[in-house]
Protein backbone atom coordinates (compact mmCIF):
# COMPACT_ATOMS: atom_id res chain seq x y z
CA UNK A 1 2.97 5.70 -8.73
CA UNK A 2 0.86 2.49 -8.40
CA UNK A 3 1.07 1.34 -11.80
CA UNK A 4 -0.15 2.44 -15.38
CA UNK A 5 -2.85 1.32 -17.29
CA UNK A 6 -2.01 -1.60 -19.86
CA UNK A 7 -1.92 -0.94 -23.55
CA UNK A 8 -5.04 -2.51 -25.59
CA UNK A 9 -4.49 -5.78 -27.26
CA UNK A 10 -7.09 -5.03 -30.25
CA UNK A 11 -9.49 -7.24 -28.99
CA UNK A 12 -12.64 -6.68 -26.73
CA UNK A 13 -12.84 -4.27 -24.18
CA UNK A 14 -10.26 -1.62 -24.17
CA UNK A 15 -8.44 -2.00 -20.33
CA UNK A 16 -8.64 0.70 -17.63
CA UNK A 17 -7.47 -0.35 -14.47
CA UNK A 18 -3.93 0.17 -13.65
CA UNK A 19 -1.77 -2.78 -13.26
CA UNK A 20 1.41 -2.89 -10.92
CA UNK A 21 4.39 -2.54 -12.68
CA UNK A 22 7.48 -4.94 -12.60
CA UNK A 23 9.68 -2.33 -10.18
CA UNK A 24 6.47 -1.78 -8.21
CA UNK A 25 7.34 -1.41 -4.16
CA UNK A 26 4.18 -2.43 -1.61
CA UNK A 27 4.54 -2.82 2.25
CA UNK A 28 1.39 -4.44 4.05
CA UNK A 29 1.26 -2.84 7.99
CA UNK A 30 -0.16 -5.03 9.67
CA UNK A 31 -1.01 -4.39 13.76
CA UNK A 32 -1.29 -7.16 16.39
CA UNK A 33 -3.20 -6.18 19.42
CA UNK A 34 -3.75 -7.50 22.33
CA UNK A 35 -6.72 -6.07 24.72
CA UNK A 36 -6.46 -3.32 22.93
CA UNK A 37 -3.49 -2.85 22.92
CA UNK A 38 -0.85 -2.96 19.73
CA UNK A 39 1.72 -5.47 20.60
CA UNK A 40 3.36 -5.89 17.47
CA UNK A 41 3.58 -4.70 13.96
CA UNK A 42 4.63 -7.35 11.17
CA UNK A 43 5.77 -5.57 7.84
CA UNK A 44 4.93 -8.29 5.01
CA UNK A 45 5.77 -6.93 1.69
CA UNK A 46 3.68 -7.28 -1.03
CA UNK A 47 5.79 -6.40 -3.98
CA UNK A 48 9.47 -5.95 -4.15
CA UNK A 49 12.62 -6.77 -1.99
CA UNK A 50 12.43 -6.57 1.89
CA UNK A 51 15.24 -4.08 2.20
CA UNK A 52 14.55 -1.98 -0.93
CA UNK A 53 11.36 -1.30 0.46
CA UNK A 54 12.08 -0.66 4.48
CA UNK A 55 14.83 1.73 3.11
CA UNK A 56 12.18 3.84 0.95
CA UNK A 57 9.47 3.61 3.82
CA UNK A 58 10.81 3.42 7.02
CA UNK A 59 9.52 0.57 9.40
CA UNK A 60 7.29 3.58 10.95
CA UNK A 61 3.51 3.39 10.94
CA UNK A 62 3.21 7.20 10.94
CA UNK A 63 3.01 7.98 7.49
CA UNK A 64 0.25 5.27 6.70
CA UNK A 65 -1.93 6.09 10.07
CA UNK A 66 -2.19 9.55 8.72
CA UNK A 67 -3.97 9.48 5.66
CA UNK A 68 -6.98 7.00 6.74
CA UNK A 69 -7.20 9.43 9.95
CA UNK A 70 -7.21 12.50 7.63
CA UNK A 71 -9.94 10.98 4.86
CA UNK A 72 -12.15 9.85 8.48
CA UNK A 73 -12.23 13.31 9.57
CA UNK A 74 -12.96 15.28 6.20
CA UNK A 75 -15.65 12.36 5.27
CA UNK A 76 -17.31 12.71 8.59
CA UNK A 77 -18.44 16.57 7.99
């Protein structure tokens, strides 16, 4: 889960977008190509340890190609 919406303070605006919260994981992919070609793949993380978050996630790319490919093809049609 991304994060939760903050509770209202009582004054102004009531908030609605969600805010990260403290135990909040994030890993950034980031590809380096080359002609073309990917020749590396830096994980920066966001939010949270390095470890914590390579254990949860893997150091694959698979998992975060998929659903921009997935959302391409279904907003294409």
């Amino acid at each position: 889960m991304y994060g939760v919406v903050p509770e209202s303070q009582g004054i102004g605006r009531p908030p609605t977008r969600k805010q990260p919260q403290a135990d909040g994981q994030h890993l950034q992919v980031v590809k380096q190509q080359k002609s073309g070609q990917v020749v590396g793949v830096p994980l920066p993380v966001a939010w949270g340890s390095k470890e914590e978050v390579l254990e949860l996630l893997g150091k694959s790319t698979a998992s975060g190609e998929r659903t921009p490919l997935t959302m391409r093809l279904f907003h294409g049609r």
